[in-house]
N, C-alpha and C. Protein backbone atom coordinates (compact mmCIF):
# COMPACT_ATOMS: atom_id res chain seq x y z
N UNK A 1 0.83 -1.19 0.00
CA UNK A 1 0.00 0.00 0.00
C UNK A 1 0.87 1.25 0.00
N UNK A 2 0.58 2.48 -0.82
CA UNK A 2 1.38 3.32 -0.79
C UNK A 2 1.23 4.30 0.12
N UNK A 3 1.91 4.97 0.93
CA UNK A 3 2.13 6.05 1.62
C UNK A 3 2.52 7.43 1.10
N UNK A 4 2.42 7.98 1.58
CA UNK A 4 2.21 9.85 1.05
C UNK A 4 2.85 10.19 2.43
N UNK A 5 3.74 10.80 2.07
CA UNK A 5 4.39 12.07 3.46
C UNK A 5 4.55 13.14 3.13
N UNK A 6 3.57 14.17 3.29
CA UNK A 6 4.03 15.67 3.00
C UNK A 6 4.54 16.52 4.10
N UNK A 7 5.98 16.82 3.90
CA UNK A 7 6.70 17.52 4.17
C UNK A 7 7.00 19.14 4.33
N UNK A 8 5.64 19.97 4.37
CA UNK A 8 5.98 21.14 4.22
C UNK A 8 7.32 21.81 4.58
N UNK A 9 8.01 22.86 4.05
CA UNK A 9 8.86 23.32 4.56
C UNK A 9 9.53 24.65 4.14
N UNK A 10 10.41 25.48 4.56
CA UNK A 10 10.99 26.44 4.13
C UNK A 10 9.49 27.77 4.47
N UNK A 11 10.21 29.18 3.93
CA UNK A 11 9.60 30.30 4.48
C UNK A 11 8.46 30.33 3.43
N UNK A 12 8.33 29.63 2.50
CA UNK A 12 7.14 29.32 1.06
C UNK A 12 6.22 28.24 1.33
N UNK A 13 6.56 27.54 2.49
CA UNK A 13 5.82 26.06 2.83
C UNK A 13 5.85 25.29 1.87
N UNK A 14 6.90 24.85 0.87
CA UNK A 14 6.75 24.31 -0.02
C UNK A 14 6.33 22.83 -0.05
N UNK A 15 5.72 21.77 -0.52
CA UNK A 15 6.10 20.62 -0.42
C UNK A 15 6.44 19.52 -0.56
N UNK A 16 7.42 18.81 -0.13
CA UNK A 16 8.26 17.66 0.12
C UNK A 16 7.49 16.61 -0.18
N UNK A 17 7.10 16.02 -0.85
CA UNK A 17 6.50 14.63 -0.80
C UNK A 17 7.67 13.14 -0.91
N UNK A 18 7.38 12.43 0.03
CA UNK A 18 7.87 11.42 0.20
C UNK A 18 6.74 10.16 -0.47
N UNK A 19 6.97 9.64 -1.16
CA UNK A 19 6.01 8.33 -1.67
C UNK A 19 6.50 7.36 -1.31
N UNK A 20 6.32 6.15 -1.19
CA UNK A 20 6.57 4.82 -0.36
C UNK A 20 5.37 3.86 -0.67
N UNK A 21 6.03 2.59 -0.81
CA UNK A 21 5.55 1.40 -1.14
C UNK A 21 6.38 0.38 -1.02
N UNK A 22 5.94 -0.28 0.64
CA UNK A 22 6.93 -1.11 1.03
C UNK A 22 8.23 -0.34 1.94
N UNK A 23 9.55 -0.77 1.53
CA UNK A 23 10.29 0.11 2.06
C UNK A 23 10.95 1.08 0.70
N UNK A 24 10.56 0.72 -0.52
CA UNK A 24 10.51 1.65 -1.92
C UNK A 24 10.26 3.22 -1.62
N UNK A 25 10.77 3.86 -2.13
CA UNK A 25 11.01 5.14 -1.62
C UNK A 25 10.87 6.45 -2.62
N UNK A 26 10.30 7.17 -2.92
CA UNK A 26 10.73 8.28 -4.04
C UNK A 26 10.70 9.70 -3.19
N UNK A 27 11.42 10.36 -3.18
CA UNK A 27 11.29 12.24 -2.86
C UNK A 27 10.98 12.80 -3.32
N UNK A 28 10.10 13.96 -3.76
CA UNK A 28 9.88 14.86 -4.69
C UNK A 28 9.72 16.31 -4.32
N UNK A 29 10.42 17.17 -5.22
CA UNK A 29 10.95 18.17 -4.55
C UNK A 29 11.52 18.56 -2.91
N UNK A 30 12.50 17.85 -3.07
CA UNK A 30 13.31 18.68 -1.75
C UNK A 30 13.21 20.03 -1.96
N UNK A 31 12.28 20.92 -1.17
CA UNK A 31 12.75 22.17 -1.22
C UNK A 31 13.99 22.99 -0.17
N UNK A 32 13.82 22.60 0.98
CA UNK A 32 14.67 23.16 1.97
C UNK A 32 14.80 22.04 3.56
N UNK A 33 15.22 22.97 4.32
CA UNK A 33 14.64 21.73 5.84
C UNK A 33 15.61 20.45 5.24
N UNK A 34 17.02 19.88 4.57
CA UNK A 34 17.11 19.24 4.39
C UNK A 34 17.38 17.92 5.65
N UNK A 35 17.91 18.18 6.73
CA UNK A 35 17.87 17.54 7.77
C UNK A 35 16.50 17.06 8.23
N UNK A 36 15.76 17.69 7.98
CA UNK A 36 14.03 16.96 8.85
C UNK A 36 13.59 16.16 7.41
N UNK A 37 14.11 16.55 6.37
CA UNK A 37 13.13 15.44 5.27
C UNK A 37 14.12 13.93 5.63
N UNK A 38 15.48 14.35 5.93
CA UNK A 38 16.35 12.91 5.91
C UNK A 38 15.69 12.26 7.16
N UNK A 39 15.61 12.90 8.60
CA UNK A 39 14.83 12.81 9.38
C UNK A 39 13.95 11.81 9.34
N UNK A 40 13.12 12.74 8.33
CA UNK A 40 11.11 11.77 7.96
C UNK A 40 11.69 10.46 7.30
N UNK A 41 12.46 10.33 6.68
CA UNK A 41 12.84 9.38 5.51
C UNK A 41 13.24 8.09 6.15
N UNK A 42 14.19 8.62 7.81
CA UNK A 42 14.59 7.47 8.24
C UNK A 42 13.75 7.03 9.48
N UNK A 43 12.54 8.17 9.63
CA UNK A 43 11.87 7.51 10.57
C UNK A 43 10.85 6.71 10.01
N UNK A 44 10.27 6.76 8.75
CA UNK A 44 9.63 5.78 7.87
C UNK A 44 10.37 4.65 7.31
N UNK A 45 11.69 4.57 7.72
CA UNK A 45 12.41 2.69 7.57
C UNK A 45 12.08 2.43 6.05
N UNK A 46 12.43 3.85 4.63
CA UNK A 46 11.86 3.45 3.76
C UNK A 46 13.39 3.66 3.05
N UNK A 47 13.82 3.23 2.03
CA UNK A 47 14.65 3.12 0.83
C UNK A 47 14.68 4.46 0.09
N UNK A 48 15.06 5.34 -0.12
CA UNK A 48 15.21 6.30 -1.32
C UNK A 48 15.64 5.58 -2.57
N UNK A 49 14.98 5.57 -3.73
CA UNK A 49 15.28 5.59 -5.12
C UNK A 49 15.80 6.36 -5.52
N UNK A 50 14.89 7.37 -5.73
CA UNK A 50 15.86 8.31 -6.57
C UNK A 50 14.76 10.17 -6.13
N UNK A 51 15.29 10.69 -6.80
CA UNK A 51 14.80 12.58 -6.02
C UNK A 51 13.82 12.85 -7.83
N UNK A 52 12.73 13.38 -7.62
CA UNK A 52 12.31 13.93 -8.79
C UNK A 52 11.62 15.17 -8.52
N UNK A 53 12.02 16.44 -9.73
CA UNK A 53 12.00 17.26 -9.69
C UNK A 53 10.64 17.88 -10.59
N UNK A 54 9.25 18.39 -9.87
CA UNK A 54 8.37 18.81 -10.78
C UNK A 54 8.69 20.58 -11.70
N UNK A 55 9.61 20.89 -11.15
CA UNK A 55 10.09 22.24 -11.67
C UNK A 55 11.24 22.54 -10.81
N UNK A 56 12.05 23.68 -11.38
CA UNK A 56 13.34 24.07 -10.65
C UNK A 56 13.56 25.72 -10.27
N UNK A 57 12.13 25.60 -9.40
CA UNK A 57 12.51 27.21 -9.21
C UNK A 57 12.87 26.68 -7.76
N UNK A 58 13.38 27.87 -6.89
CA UNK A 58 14.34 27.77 -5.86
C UNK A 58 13.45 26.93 -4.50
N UNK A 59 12.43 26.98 -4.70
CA UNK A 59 11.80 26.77 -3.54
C UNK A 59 11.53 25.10 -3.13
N UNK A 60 11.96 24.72 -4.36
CA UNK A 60 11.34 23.45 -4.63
C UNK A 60 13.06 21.98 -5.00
N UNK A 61 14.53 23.13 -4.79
CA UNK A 61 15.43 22.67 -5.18
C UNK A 61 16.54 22.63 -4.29
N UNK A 62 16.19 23.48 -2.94
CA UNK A 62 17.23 24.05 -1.85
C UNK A 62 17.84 23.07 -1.01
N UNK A 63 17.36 21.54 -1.05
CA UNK A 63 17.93 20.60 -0.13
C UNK A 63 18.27 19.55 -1.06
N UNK A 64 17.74 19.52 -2.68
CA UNK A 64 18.29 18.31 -3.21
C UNK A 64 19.88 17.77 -3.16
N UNK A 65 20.98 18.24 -2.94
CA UNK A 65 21.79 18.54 -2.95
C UNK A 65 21.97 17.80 -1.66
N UNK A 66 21.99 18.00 -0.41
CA UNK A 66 21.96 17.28 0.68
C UNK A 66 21.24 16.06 0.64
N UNK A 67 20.03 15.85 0.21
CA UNK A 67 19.24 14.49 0.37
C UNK A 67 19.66 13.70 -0.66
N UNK A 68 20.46 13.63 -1.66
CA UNK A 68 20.50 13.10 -2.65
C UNK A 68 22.55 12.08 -2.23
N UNK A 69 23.11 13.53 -1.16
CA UNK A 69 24.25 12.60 -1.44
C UNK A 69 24.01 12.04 0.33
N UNK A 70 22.88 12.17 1.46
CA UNK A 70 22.69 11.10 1.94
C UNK A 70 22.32 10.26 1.73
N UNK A 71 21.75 9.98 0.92
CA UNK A 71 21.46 8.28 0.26
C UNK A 71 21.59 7.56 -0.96
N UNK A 72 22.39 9.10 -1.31
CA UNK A 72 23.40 8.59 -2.72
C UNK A 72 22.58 7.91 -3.85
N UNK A 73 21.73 8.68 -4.02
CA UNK A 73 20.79 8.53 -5.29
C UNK A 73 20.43 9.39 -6.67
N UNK A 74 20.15 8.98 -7.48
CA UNK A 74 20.39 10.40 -8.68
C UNK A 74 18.77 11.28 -8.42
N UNK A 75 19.06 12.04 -9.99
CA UNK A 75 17.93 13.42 -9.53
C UNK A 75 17.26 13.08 -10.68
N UNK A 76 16.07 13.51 -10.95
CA UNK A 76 15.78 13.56 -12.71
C UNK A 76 14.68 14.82 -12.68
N UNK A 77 15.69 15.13 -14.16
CA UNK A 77 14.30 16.73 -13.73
C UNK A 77 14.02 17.01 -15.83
N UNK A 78 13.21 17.60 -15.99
CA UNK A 78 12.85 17.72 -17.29
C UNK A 78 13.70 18.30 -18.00
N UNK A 79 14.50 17.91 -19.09
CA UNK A 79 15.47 18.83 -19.25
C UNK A 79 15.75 20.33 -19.67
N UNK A 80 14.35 20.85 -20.11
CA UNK A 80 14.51 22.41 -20.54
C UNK A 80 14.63 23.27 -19.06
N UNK A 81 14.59 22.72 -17.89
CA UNK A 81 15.26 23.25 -16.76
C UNK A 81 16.49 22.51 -15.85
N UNK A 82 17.11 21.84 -16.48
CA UNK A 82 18.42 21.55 -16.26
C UNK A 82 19.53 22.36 -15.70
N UNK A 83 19.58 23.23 -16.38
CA UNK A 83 20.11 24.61 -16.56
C UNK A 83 20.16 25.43 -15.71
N UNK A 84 18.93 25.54 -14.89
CA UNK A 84 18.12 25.77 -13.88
C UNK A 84 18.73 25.63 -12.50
N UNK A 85 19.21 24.23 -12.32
CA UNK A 85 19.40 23.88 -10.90
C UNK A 85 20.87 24.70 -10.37
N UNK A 86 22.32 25.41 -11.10
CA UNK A 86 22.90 25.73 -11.41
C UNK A 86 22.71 27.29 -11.68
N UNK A 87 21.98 28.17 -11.87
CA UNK A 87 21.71 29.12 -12.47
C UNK A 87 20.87 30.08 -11.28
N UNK A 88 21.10 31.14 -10.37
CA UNK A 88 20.30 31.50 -9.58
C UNK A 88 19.49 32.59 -10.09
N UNK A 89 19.95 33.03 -11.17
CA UNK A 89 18.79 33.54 -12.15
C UNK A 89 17.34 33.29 -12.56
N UNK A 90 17.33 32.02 -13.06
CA UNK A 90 16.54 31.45 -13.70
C UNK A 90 15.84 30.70 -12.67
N UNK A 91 16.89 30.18 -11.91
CA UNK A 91 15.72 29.36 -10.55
C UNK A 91 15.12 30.63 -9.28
N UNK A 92 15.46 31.87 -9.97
CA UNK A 92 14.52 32.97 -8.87
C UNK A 92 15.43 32.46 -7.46
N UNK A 93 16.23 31.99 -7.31
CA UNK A 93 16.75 32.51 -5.82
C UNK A 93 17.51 33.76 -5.90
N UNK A 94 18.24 34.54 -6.87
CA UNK A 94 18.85 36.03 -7.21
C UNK A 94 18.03 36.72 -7.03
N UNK A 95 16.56 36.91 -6.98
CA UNK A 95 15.81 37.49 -6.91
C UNK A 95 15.05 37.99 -5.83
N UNK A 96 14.72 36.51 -4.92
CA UNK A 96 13.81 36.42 -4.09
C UNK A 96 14.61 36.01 -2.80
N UNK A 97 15.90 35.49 -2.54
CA UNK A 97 16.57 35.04 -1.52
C UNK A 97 17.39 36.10 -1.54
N UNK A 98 17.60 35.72 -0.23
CA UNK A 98 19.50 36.58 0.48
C UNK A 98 20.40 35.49 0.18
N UNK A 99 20.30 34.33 0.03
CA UNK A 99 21.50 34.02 -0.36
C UNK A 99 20.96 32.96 -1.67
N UNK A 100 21.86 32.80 -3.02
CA UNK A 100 21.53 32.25 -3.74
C UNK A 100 21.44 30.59 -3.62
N UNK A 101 20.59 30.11 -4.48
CA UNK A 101 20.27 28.55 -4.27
C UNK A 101 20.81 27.97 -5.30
N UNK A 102 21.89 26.69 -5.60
CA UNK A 102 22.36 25.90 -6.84
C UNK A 102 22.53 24.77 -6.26
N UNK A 103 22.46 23.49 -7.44
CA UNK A 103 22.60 22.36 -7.01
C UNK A 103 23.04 22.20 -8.26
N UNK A 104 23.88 20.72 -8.38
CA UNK A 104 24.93 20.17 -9.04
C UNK A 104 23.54 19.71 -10.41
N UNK A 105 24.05 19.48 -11.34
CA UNK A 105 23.28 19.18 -12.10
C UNK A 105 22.41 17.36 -12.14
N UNK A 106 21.63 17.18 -12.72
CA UNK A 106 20.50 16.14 -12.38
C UNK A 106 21.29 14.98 -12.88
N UNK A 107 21.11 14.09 -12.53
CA UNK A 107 21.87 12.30 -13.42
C UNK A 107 21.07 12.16 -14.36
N UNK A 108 19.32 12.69 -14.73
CA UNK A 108 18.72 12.23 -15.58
C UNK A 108 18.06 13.01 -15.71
N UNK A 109 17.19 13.30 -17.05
CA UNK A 109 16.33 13.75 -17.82
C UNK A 109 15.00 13.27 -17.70
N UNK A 110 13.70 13.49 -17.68
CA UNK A 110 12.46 13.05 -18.09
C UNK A 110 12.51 12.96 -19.44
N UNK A 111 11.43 11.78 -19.52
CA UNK A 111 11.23 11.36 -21.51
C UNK A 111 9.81 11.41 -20.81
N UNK A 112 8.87 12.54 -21.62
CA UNK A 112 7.49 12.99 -21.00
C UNK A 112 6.85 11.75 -21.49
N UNK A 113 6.10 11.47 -20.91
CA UNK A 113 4.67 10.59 -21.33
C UNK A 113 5.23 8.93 -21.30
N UNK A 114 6.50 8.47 -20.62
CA UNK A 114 7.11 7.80 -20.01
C UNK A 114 7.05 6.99 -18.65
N UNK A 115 6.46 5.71 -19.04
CA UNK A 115 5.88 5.19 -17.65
C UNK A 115 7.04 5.05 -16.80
N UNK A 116 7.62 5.17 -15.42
CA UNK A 116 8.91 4.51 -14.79
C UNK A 116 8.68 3.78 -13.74
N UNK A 117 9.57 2.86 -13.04
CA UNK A 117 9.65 1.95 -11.75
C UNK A 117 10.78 2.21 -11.55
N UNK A 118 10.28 2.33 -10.06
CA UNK A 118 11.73 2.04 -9.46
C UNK A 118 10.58 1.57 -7.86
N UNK A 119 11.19 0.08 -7.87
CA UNK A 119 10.71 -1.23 -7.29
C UNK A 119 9.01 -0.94 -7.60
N UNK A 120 8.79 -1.18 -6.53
CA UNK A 120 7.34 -1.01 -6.32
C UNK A 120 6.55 0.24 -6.66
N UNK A 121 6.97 1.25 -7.07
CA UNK A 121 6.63 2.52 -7.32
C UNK A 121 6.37 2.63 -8.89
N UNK A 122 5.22 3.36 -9.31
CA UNK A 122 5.39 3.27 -10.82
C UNK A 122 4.55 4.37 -11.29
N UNK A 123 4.98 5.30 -12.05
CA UNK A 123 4.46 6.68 -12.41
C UNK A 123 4.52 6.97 -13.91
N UNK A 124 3.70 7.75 -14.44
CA UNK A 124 3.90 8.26 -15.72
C UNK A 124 4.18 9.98 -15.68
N UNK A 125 5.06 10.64 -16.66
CA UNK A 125 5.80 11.62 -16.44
C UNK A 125 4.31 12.73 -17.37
N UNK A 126 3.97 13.72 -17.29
CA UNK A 126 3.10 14.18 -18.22
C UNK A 126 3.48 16.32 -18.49
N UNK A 127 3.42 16.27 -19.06
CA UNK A 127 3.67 18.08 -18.98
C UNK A 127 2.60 18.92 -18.97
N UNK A 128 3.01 19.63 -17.53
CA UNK A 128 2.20 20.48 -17.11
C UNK A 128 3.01 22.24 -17.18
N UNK A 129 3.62 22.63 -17.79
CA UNK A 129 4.15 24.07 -18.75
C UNK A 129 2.92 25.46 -18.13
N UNK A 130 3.56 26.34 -17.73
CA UNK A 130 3.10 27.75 -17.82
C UNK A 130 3.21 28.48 -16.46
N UNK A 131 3.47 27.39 -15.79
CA UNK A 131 4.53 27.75 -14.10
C UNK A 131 5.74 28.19 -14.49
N UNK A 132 6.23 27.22 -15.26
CA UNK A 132 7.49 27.39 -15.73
C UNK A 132 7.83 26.46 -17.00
N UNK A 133 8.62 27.00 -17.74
CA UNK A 133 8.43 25.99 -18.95
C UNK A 133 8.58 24.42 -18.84
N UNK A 134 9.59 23.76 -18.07
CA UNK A 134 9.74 22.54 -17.38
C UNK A 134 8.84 22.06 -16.66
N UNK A 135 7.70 22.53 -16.63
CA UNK A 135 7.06 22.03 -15.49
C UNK A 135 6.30 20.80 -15.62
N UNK A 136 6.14 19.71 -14.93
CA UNK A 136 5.96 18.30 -15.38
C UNK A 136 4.88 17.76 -14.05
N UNK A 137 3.97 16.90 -13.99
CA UNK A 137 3.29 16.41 -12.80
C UNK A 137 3.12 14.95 -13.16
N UNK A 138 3.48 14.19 -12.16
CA UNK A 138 3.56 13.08 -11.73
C UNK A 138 1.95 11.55 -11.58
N UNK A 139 1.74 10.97 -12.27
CA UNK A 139 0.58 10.31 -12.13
C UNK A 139 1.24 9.30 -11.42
N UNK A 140 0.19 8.82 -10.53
CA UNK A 140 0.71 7.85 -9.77
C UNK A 140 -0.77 6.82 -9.77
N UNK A 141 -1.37 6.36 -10.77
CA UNK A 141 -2.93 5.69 -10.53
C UNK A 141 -3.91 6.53 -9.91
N UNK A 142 -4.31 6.30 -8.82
CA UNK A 142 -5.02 7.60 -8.00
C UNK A 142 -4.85 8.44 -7.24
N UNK A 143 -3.95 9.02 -7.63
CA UNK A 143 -3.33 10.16 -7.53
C UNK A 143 -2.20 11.13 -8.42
N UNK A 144 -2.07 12.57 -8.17
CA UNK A 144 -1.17 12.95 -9.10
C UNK A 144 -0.33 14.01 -8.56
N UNK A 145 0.90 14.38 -8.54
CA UNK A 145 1.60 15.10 -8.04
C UNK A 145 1.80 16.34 -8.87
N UNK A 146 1.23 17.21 -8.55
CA UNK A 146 1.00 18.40 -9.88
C UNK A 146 1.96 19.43 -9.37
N UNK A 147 3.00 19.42 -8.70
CA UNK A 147 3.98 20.70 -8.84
C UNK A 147 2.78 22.17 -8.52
N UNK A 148 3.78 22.92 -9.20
CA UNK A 148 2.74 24.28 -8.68
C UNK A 148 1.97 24.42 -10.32
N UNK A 149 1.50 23.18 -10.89
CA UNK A 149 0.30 23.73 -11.77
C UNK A 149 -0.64 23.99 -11.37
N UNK A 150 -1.53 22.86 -10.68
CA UNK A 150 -2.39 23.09 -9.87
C UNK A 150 -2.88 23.03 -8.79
N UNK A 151 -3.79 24.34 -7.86
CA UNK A 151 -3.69 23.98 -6.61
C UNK A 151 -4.98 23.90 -6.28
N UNK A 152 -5.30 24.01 -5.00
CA UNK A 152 -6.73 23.28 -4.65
C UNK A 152 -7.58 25.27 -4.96
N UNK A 153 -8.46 25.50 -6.15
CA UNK A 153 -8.91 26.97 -5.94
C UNK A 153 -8.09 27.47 -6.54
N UNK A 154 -7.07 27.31 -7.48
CA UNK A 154 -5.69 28.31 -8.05
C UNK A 154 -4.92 27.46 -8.89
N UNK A 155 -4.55 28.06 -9.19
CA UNK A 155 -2.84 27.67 -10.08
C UNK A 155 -1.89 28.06 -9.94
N UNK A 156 -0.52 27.65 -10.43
CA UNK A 156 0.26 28.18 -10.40
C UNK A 156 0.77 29.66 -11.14
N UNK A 157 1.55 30.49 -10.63
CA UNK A 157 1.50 32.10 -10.58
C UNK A 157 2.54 31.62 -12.42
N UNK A 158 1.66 32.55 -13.39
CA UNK A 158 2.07 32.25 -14.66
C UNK A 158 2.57 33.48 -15.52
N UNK A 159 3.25 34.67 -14.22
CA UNK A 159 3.67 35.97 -14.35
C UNK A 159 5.43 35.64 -14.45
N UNK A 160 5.75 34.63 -14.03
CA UNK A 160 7.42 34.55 -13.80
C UNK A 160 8.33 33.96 -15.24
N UNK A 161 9.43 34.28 -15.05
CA UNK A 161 10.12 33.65 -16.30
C UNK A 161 9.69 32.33 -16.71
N UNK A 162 9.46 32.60 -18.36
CA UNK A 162 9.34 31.75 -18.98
C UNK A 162 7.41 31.06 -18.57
N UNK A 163 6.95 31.56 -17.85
CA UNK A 163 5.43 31.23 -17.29
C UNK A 163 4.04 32.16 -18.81
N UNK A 164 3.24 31.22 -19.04
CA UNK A 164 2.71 31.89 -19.81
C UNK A 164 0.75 30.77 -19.03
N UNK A 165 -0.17 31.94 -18.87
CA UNK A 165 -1.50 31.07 -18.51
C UNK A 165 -2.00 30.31 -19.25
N UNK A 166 -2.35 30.88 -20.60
CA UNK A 166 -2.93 30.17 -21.51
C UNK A 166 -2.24 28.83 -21.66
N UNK A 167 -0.72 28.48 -21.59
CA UNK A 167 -0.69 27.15 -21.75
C UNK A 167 -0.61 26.53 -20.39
N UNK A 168 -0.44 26.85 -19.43
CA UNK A 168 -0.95 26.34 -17.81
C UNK A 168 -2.17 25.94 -17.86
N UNK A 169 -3.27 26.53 -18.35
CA UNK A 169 -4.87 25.96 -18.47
C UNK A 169 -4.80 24.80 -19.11
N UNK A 170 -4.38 25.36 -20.29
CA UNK A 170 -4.34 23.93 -21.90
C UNK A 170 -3.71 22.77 -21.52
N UNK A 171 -2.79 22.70 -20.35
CA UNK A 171 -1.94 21.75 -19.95
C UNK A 171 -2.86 21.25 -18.62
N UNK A 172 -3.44 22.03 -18.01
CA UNK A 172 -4.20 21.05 -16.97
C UNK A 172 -5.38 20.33 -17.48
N UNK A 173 -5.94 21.04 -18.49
CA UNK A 173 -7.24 20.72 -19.22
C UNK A 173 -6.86 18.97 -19.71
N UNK A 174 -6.03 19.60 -20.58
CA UNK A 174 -5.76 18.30 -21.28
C UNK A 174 -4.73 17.29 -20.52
N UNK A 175 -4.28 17.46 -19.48
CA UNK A 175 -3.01 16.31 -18.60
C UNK A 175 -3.59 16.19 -17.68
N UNK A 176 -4.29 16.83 -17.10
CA UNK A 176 -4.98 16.42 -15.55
C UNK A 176 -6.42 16.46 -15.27
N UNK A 177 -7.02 17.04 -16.05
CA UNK A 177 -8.59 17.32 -16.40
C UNK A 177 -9.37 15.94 -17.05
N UNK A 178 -7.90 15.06 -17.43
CA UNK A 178 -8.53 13.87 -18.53
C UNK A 178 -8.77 12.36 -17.33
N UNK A 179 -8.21 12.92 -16.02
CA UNK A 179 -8.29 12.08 -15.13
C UNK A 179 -9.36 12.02 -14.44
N UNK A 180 -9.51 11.12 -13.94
CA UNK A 180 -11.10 10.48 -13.34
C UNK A 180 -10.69 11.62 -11.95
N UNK A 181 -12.61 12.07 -11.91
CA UNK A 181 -12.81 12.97 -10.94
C UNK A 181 -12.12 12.66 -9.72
N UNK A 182 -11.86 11.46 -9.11
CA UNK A 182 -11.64 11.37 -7.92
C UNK A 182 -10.69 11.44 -7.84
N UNK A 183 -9.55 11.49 -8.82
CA UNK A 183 -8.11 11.57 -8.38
C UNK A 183 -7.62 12.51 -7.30
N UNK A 184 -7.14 12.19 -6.49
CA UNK A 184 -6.26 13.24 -5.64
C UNK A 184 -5.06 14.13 -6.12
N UNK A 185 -5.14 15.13 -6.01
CA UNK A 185 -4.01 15.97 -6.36
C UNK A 185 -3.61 16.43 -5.59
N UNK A 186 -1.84 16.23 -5.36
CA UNK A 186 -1.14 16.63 -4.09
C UNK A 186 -0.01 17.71 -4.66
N UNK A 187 -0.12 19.39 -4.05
CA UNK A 187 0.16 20.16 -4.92
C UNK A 187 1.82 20.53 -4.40
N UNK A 188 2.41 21.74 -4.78
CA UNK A 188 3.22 22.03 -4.53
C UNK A 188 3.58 23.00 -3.33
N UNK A 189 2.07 23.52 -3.21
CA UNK A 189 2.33 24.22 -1.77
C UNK A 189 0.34 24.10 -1.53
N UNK A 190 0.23 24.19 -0.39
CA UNK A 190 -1.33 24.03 0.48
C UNK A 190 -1.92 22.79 0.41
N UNK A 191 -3.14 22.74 0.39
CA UNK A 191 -3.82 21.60 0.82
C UNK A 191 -3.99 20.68 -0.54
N UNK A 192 -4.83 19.37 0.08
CA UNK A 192 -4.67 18.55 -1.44
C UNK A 192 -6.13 18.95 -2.02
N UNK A 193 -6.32 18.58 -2.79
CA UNK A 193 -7.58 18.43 -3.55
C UNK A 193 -7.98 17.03 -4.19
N UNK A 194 -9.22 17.53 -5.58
CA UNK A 194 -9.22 16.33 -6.26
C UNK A 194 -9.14 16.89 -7.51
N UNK A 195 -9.28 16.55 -8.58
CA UNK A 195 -9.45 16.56 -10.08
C UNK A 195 -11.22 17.11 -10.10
N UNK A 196 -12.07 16.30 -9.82
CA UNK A 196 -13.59 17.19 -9.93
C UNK A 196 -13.56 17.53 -8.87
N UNK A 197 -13.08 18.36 -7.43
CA UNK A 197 -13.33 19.36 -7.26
C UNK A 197 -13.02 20.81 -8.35
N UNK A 198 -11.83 20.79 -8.66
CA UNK A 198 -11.10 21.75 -9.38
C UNK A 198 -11.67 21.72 -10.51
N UNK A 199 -12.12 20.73 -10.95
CA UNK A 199 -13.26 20.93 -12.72
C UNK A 199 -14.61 22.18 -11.94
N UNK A 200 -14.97 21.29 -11.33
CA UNK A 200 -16.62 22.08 -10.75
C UNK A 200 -16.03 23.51 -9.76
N UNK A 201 -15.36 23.47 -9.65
CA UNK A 201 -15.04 24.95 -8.43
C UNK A 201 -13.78 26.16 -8.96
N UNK A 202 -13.05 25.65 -9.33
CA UNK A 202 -11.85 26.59 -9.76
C UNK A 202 -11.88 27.65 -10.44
N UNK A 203 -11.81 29.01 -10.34
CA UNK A 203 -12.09 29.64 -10.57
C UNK A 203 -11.56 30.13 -11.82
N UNK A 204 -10.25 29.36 -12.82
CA UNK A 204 -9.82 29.48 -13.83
C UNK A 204 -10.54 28.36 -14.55
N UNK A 205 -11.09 27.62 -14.36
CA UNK A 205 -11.89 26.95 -15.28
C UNK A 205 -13.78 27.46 -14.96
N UNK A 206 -14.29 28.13 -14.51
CA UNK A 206 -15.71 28.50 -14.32
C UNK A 206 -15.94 29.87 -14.33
């Protein structure tokens, strides 16, 4: 049975999701707090696979770097933000932090629309674009890990580099809108939702 650990953290509450199945393990977005996610990780007796990245702006990238060489696992992030993890420009920590945020570059790339395993865990990669051009959300059967596309009542803010709305809508419409109402969506910052709440209530789709 799979487990969900959300991790809020940092001065953005960003969040940390830990997935688990068995002692199978995935991270997604380390944003900061890297000591309390290693923390959660070893008080759940679970395995890390590997770190995946739904976008690479700073908030969401500030501890990969630490969690990745405690358990010595690779990163995979979409590659038109590669560039990104490296760059305090482009990942908005030059901007928005006092001190800038970089991490070493990813071991792997996403191939979108790409089913993966790693043990017991098994996801398809899908693009969700207009947060940030990289921006990618995670299906997991019933459930979906949507980064800051979508949130429970909102979306993600489609004013920042490289962010455009019109394809943030077109991308939830058609990547996450096509999923059965009940799916759960576990976002990148606040509470979770579902898929038909956010059809019937959201105020960018009504």
């Amino acid at each position: 049975m799979i487990h969900i650990e959300k991790t809020p953290n940092g001065a953005l509450q960003e969040n940390c999701y830990i997935i688990a199945d068995g002692t199978d393990a995935l991270i997604i977005d380390p944003g900061s707090e890297a000591e309390r996610i290693i923390a959660t990780i070893q008080t759940l007796k679970v395995i890390p696979q590997a770190i995946l990245l739904t976008h690479t702006h700073h908030d969401h990238i500030g501890a990969v770097d630490q969690v990745r060489d405690a358990f010595s696992i690779p990163v995979y992030v979409h590659e038109s933000e590669q560039a990104w993890l490296s760059d305090p420009e482009m990942n908005l920590s030059a901007q928005f932090m006092s001190v800038p945020v970089t991490a070493r570059p990813a071991e792997f790339e996403f191939t979108l629309y790409k089913e993966y395993d790693f043990g017991k865990l098994h996801f398809k990669v899908v693009p969700t674009p207009g947060h940030s051009f990289g921006s990618v959300s995670f299906l997991f059967g019933d459930f979906v890990i949507a980064g800051d596309a979508l949130f429970k009542g909102s979306v993600g803010r489609p004013d920042l580099p490289t962010g455009n709305l019109d394809q943030l809508l077109k991308g939830i419409r058609t990547e996450l809108f096509s999923l059965p109402p009940e799916t759960i969506v576990y976002s990148g910052h606040g509470d979770d939702t579902t898929i038909g709440y956010e059809q019937k209530t959201n105020p960018y789709f009504n």
